[in-house]
C-alpha atoms as a PDB file:
ATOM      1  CA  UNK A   1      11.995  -5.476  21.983  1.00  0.00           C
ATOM      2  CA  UNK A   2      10.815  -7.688  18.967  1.00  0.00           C
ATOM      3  CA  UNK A   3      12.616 -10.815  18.577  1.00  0.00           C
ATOM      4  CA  UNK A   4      14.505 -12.054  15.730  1.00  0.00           C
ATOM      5  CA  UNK A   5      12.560 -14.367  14.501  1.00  0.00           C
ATOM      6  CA  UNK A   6       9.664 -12.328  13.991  1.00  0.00           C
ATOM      7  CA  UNK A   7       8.281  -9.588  11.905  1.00  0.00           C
ATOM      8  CA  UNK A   8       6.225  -6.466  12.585  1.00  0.00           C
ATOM      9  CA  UNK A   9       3.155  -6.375  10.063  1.00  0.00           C
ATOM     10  CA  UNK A  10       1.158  -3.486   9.010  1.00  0.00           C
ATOM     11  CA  UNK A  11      -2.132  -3.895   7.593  1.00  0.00           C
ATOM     12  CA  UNK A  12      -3.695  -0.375   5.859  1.00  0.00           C
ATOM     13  CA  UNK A  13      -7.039   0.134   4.447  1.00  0.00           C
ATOM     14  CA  UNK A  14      -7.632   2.633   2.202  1.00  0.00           C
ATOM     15  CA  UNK A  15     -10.975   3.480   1.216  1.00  0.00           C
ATOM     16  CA  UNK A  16     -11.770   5.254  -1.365  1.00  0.00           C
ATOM     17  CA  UNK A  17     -14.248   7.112  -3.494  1.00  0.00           C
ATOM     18  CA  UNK A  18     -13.205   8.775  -7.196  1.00  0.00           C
ATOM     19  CA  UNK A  19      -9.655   9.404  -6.287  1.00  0.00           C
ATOM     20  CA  UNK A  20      -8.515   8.817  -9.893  1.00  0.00           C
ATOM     21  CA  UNK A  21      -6.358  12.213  -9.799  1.00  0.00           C
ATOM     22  CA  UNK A  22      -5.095  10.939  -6.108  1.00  0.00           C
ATOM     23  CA  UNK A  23      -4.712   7.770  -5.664  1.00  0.00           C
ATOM     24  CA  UNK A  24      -1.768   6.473  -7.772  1.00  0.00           C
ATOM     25  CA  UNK A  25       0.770   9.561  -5.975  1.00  0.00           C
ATOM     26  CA  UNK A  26      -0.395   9.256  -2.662  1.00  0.00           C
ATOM     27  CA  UNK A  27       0.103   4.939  -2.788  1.00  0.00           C
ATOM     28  CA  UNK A  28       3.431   5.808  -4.521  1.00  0.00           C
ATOM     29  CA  UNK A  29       4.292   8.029  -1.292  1.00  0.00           C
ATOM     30  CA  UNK A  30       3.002   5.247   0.890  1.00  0.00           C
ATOM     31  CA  UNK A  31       5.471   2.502  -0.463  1.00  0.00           C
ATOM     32  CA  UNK A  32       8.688   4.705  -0.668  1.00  0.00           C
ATOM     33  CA  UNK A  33       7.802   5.674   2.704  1.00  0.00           C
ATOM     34  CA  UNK A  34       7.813   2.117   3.949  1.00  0.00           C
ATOM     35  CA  UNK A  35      10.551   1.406   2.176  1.00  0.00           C
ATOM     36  CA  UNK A  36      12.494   4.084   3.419  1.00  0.00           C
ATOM     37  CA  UNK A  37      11.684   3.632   6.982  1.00  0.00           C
ATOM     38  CA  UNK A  38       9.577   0.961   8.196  1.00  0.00           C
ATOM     39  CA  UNK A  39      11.561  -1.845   5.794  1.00  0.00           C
ATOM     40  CA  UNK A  40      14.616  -0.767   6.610  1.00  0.00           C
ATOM     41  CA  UNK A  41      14.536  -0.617  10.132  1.00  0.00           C
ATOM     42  CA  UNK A  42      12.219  -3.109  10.820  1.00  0.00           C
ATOM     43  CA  UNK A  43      12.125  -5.614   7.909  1.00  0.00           C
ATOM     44  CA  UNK A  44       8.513  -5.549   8.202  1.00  0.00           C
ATOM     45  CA  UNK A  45       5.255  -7.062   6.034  1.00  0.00           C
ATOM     46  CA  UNK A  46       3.233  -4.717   4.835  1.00  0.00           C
ATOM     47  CA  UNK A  47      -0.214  -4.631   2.814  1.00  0.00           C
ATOM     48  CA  UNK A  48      -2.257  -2.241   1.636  1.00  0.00           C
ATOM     49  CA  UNK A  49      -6.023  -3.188   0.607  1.00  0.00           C
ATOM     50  CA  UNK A  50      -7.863  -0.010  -1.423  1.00  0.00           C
ATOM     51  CA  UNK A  51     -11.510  -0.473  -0.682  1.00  0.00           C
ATOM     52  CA  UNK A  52     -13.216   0.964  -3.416  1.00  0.00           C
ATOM     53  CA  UNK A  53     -16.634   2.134  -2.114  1.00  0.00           C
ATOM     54  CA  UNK A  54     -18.459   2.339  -5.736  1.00  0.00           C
ATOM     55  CA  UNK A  55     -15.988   4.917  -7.792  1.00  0.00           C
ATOM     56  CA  UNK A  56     -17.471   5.660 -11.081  1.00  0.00           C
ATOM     57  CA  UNK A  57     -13.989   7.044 -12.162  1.00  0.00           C
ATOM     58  CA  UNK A  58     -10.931   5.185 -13.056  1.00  0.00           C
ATOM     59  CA  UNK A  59      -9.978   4.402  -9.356  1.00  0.00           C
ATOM     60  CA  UNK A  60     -10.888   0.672  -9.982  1.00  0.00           C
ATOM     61  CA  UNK A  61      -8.392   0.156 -13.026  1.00  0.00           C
ATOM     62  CA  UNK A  62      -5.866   2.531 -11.137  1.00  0.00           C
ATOM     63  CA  UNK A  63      -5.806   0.094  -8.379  1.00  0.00           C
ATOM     64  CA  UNK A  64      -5.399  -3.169 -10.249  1.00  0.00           C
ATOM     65  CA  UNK A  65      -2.834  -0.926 -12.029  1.00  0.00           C
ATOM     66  CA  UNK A  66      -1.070  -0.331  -8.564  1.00  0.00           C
ATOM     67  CA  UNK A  67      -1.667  -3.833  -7.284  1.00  0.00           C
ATOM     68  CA  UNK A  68      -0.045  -5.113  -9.977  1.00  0.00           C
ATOM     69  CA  UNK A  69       2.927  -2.867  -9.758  1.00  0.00           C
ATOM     70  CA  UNK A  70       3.408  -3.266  -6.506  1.00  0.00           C
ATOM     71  CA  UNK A  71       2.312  -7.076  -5.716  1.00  0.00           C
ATOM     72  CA  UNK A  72       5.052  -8.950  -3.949  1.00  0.00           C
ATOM     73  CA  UNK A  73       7.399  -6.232  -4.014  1.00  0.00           C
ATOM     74  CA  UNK A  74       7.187  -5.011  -0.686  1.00  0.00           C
ATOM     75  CA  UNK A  75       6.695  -7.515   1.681  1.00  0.00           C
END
């Protein structure tokens, strides 16, 4: 049983590699999945580092994009 006075964390690492046409939906599906589940049941922390690994694509500025979005929102 946890106790009330502390919080379950999850820590995810995504790495990735050109996932411009990916990434933005499937970090979207992450965070309303939290939310949905994990937030409400739990009142968890949660962060999500994207490990770029050297995209020459637009994953970099979709991430900052995403970071920025999401930043504070659902912890």
């Amino acid at each position: 049983m946890i106790s009330a006075n502390k919080k379950l964390t999850f820590d995810i690492a995504i790495p990735v590699l050109n996932e411009e046409v990916h990434l933005k939906e499937q970090i979207t599906r992450l965070v309303e999945y939290y939310n949905s589940n994990l937030n409400n049941a739990y009142n968890a922390i949660f962060t999500v580092t994207i490990a770029d690994n050297g995209s020459t694509d637009k994953t970099q500025a979709i991430a900052k994009e995403l970071a920025n979005k999401y930043y504070g929102t659902v912890c």
